[in-house]
PDB file of N, CA and C in Angstrom:
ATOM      1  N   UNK A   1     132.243 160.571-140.085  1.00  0.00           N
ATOM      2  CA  UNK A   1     131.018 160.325-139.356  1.00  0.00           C
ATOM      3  C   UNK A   1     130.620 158.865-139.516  1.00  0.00           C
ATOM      4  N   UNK A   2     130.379 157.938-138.412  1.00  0.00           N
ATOM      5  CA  UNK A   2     129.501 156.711-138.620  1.00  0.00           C
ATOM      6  C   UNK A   2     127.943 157.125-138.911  1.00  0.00           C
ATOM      7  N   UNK A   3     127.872 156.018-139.465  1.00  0.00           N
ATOM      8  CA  UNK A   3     126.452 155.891-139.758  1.00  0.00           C
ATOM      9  C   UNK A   3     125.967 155.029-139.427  1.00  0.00           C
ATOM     10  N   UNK A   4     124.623 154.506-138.462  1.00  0.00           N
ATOM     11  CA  UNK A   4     124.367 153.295-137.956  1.00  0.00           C
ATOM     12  C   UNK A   4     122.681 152.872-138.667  1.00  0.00           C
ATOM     13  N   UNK A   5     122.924 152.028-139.217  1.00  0.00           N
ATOM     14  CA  UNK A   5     121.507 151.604-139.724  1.00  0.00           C
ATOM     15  C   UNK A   5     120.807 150.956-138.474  1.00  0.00           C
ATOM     16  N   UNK A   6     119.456 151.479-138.204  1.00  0.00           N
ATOM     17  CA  UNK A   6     118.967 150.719-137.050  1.00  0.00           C
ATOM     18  C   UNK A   6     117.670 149.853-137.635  1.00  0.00           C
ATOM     19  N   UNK A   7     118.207 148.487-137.334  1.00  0.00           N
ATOM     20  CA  UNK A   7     116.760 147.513-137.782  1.00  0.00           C
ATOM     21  C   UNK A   7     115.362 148.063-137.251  1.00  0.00           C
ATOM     22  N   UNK A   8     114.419 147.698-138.091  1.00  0.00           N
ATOM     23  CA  UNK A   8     112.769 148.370-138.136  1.00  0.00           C
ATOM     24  C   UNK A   8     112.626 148.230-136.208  1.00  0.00           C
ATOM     25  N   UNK A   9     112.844 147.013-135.531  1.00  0.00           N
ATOM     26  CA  UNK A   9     112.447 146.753-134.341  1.00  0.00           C
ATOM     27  C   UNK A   9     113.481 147.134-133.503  1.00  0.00           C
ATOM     28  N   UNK A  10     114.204 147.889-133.466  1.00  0.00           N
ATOM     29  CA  UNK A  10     114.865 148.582-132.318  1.00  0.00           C
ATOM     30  C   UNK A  10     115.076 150.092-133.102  1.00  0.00           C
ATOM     31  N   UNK A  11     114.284 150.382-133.674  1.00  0.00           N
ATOM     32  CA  UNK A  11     114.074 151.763-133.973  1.00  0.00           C
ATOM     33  C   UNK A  11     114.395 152.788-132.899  1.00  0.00           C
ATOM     34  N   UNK A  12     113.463 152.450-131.686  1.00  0.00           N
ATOM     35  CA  UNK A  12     113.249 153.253-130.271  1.00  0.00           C
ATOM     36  C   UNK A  12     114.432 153.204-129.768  1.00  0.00           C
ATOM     37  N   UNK A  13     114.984 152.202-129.062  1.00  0.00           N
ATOM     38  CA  UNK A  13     116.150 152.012-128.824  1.00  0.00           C
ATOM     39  C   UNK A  13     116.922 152.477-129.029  1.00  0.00           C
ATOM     40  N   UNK A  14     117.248 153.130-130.180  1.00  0.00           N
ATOM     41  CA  UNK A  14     118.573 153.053-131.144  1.00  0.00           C
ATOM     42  C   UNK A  14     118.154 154.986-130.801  1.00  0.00           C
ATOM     43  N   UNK A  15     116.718 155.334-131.180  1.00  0.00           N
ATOM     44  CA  UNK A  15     116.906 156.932-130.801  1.00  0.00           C
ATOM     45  C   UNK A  15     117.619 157.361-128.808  1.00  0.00           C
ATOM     46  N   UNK A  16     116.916 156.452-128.130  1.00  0.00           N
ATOM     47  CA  UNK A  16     117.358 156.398-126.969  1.00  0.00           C
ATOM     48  C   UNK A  16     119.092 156.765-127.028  1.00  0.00           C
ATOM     49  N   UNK A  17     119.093 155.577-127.371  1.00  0.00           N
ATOM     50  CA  UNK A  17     121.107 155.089-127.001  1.00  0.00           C
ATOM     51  C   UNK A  17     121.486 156.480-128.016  1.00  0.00           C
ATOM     52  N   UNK A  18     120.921 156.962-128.805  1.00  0.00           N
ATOM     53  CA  UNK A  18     121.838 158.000-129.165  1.00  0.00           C
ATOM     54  C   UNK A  18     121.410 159.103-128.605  1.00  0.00           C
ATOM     55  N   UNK A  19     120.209 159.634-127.945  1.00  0.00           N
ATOM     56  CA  UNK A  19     120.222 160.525-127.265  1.00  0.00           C
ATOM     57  C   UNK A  19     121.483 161.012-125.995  1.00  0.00           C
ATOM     58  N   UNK A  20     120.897 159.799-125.426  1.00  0.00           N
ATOM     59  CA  UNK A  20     122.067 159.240-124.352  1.00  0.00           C
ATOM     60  C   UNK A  20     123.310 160.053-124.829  1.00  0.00           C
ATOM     61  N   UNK A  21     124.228 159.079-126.476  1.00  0.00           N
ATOM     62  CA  UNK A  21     125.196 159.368-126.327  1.00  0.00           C
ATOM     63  C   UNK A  21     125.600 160.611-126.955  1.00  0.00           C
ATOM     64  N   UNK A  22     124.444 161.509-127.474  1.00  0.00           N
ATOM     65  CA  UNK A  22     124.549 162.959-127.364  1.00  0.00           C
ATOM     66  C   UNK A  22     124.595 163.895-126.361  1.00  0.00           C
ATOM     67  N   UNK A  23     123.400 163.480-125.202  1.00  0.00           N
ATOM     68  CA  UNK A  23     123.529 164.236-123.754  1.00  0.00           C
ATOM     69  C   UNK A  23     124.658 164.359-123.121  1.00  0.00           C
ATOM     70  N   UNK A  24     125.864 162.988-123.364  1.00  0.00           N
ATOM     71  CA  UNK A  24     126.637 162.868-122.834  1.00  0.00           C
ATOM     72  C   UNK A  24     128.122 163.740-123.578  1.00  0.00           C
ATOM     73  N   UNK A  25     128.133 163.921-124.315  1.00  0.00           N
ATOM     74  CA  UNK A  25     129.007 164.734-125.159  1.00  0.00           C
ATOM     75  C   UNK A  25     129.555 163.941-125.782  1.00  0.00           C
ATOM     76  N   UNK A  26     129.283 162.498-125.894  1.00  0.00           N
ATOM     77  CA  UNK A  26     130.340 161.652-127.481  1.00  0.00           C
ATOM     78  C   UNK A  26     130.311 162.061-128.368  1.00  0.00           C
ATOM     79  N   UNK A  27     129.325 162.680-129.311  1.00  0.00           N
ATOM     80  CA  UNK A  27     128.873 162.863-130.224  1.00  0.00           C
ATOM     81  C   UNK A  27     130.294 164.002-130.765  1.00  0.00           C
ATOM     82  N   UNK A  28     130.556 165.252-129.955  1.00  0.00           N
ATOM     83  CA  UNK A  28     131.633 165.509-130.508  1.00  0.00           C
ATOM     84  C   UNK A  28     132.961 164.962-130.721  1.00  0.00           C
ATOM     85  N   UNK A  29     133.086 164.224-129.801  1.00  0.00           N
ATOM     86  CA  UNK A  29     134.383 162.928-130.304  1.00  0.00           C
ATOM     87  C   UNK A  29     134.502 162.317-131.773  1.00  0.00           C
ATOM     88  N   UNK A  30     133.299 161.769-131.220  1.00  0.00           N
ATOM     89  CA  UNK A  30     132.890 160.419-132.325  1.00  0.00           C
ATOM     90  C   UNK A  30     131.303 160.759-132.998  1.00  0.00           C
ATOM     91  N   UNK A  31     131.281 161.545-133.567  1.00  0.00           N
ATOM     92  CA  UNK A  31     130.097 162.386-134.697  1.00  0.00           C
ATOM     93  C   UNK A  31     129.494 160.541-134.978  1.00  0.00           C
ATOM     94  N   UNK A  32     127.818 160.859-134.874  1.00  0.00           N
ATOM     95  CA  UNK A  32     127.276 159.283-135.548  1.00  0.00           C
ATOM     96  C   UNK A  32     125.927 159.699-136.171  1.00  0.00           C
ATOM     97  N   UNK A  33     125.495 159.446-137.122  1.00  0.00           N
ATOM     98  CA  UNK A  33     124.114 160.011-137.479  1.00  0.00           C
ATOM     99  C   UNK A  33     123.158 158.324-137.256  1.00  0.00           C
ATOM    100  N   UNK A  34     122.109 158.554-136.898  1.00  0.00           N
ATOM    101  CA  UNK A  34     121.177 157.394-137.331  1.00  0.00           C
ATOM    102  C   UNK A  34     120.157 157.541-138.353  1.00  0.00           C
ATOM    103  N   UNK A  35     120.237 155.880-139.297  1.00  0.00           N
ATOM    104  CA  UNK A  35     119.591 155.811-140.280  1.00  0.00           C
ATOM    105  C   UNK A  35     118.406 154.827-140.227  1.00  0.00           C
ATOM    106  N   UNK A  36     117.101 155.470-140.592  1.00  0.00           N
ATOM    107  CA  UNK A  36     116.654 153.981-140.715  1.00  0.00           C
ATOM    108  C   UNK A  36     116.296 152.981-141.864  1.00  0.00           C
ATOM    109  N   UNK A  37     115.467 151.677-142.228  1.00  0.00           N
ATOM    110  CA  UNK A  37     115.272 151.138-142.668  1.00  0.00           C
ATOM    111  C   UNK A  37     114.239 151.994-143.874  1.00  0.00           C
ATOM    112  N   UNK A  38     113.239 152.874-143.534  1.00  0.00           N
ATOM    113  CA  UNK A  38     112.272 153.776-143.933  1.00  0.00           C
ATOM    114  C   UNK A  38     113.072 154.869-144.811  1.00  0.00           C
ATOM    115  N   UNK A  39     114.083 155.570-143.971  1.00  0.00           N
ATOM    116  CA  UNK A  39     114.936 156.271-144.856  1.00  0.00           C
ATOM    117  C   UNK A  39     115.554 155.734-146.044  1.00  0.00           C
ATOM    118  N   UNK A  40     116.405 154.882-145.566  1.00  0.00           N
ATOM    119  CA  UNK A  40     117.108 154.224-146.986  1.00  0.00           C
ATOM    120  C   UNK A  40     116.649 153.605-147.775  1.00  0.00           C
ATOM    121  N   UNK A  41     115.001 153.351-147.981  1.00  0.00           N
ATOM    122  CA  UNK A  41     114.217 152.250-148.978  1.00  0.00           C
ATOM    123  C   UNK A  41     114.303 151.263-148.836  1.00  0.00           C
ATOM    124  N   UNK A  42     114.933 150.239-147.536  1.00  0.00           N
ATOM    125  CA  UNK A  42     115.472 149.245-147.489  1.00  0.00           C
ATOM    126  C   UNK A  42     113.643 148.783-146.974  1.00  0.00           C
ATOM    127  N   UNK A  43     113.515 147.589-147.325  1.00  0.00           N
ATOM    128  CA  UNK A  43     111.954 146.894-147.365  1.00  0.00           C
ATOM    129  C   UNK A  43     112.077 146.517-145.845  1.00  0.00           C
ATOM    130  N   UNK A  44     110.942 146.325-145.544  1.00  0.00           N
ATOM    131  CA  UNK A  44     111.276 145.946-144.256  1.00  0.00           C
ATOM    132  C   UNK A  44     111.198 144.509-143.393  1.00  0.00           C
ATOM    133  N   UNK A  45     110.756 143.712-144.706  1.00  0.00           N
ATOM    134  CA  UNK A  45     111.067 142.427-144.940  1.00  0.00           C
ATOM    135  C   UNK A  45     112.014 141.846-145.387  1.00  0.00           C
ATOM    136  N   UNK A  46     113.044 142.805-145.774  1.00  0.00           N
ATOM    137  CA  UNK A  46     114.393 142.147-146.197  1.00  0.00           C
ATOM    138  C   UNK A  46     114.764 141.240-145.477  1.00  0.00           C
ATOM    139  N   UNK A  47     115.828 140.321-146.291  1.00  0.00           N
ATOM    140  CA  UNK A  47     116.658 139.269-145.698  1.00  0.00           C
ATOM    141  C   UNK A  47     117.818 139.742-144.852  1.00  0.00           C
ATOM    142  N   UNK A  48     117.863 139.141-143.676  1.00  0.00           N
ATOM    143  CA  UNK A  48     119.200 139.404-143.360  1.00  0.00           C
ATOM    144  C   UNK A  48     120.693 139.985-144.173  1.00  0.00           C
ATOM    145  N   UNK A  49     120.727 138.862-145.091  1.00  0.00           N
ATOM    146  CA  UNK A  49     121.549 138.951-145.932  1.00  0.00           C
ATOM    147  C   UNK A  49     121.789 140.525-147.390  1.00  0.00           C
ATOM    148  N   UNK A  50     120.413 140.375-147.152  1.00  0.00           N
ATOM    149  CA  UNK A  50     120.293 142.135-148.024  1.00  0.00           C
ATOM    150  C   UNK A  50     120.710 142.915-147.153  1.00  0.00           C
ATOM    151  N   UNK A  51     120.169 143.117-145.923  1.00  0.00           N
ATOM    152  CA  UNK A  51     120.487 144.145-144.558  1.00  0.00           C
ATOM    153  C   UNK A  51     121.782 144.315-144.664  1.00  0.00           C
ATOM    154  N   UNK A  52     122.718 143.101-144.550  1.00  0.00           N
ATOM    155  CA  UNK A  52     123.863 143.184-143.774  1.00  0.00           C
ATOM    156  C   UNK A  52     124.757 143.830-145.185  1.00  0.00           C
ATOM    157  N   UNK A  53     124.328 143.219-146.424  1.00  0.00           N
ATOM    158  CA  UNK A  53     125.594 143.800-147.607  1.00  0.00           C
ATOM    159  C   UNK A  53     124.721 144.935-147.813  1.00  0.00           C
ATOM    160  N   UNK A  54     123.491 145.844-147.665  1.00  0.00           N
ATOM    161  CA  UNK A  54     123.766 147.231-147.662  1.00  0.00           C
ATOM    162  C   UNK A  54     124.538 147.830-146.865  1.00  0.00           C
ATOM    163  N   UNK A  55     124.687 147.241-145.284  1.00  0.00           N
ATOM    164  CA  UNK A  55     124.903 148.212-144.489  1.00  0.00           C
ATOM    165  C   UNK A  55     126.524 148.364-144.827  1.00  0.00           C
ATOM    166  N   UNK A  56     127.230 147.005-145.105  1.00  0.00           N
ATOM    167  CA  UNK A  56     128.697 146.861-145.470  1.00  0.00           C
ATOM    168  C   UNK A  56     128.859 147.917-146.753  1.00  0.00           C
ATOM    169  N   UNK A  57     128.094 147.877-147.852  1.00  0.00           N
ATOM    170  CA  UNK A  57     128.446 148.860-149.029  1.00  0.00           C
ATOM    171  C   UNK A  57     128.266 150.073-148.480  1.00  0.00           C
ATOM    172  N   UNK A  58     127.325 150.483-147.353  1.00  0.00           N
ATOM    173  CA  UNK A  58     127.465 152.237-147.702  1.00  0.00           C
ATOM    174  C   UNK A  58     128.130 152.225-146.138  1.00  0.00           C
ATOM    175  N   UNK A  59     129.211 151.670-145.897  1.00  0.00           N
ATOM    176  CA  UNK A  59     129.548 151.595-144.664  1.00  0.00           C
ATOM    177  C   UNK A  59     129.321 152.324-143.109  1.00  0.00           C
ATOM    178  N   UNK A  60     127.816 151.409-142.683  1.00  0.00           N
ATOM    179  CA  UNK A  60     126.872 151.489-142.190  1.00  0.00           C
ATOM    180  C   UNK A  60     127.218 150.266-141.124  1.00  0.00           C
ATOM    181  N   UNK A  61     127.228 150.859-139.446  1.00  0.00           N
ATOM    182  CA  UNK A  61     126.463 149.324-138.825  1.00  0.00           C
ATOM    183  C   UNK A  61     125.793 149.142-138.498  1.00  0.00           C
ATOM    184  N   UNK A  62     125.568 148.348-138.221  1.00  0.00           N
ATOM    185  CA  UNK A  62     124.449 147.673-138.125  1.00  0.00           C
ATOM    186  C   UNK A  62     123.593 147.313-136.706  1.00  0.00           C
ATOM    187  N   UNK A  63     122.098 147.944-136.043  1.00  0.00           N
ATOM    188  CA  UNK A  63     121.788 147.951-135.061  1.00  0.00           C
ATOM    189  C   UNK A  63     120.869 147.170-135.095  1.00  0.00           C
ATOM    190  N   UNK A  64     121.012 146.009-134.757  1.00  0.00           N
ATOM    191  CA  UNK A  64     119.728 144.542-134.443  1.00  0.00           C
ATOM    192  C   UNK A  64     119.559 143.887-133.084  1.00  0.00           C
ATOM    193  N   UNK A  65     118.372 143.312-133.407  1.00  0.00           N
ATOM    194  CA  UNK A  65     118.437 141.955-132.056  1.00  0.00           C
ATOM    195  C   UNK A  65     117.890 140.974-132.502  1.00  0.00           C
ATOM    196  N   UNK A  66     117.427 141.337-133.707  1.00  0.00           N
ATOM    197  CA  UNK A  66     116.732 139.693-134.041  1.00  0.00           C
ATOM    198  C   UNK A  66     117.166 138.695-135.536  1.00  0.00           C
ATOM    199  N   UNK A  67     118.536 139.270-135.876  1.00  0.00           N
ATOM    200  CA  UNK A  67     118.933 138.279-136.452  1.00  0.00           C
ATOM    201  C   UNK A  67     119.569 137.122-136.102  1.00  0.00           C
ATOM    202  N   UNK A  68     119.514 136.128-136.915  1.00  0.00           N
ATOM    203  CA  UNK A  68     119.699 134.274-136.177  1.00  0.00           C
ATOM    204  C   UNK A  68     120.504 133.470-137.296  1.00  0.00           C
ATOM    205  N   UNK A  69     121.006 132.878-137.127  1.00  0.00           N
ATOM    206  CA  UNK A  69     121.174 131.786-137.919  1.00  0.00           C
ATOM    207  C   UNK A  69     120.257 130.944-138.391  1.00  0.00           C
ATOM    208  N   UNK A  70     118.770 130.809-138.486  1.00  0.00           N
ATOM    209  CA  UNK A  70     118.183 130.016-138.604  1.00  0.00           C
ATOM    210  C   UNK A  70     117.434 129.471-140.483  1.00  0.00           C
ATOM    211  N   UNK A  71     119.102 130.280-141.055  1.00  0.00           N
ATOM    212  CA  UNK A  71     118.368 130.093-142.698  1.00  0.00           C
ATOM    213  C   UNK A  71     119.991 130.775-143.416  1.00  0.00           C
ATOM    214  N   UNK A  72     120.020 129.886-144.929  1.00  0.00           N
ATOM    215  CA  UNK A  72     121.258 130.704-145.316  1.00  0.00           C
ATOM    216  C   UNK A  72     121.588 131.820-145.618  1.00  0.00           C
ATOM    217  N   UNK A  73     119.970 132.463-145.466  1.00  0.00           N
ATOM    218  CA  UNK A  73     120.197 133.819-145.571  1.00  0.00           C
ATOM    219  C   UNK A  73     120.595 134.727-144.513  1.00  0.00           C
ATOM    220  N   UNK A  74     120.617 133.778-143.094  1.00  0.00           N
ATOM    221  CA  UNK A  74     120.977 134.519-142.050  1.00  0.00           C
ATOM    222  C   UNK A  74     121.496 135.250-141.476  1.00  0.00           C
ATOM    223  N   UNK A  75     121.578 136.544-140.864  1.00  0.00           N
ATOM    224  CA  UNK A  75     122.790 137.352-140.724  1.00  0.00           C
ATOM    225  C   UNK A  75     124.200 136.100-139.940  1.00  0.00           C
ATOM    226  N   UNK A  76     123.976 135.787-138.863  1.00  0.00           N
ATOM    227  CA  UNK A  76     124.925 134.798-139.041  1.00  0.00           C
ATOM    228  C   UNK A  76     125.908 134.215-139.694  1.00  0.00           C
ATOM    229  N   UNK A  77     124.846 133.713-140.599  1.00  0.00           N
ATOM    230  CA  UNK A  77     125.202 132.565-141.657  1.00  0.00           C
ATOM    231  C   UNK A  77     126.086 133.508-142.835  1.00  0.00           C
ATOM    232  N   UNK A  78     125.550 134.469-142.890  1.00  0.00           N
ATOM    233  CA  UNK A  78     126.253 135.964-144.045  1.00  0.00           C
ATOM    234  C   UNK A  78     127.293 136.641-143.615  1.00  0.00           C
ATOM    235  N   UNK A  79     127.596 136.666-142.242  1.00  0.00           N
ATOM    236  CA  UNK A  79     128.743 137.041-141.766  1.00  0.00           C
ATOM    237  C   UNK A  79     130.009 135.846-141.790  1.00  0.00           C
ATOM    238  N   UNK A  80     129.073 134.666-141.284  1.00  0.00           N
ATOM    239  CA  UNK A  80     130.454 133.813-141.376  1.00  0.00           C
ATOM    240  C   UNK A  80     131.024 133.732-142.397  1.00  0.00           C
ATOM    241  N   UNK A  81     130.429 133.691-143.409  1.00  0.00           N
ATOM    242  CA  UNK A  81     130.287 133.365-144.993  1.00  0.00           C
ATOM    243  C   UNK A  81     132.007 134.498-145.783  1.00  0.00           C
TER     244      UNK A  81
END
């Protein structure tokens, strides 16, 4: 099963797109649960950089729109890294 962590601000979204891809029958293909930020204790001010190495340790991806490069903590900047 994937597991998709969905950032605090596309919460909605993220129930949408998986409704979607339950109505549609993926879900038995490709089984996905969604997690959020609230569930997992993750703060909701975290750094990019916290976000991205939880979601990598409990191998989780990752559902955003507003991470940037604009700091070394950046998801960006943590991926290139």
């Amino acid at each position: 099963m994937t597991i998709i962590l969905a950032d605090k601000n596309v919460e909605g979204q993220a129930v949408l797109l998986l409704g979607t891809f339950n109505a549609a029958g993926w879900s038995e293909l490709f089984p996905v649960r969604l997690v959020t930020f609230e569930e997992t204790g993750i703060p909701f001010d975290s750094s990019d950089r916290m976000v991205w190495r939880f979601a990598q340790n409990n191998n989780m991806l990752l559902f955003t729109d507003n991470r940037n490069m604009k700091s070394e903590d950046s998801l960006e900047q943590t991926i290139r890294e």
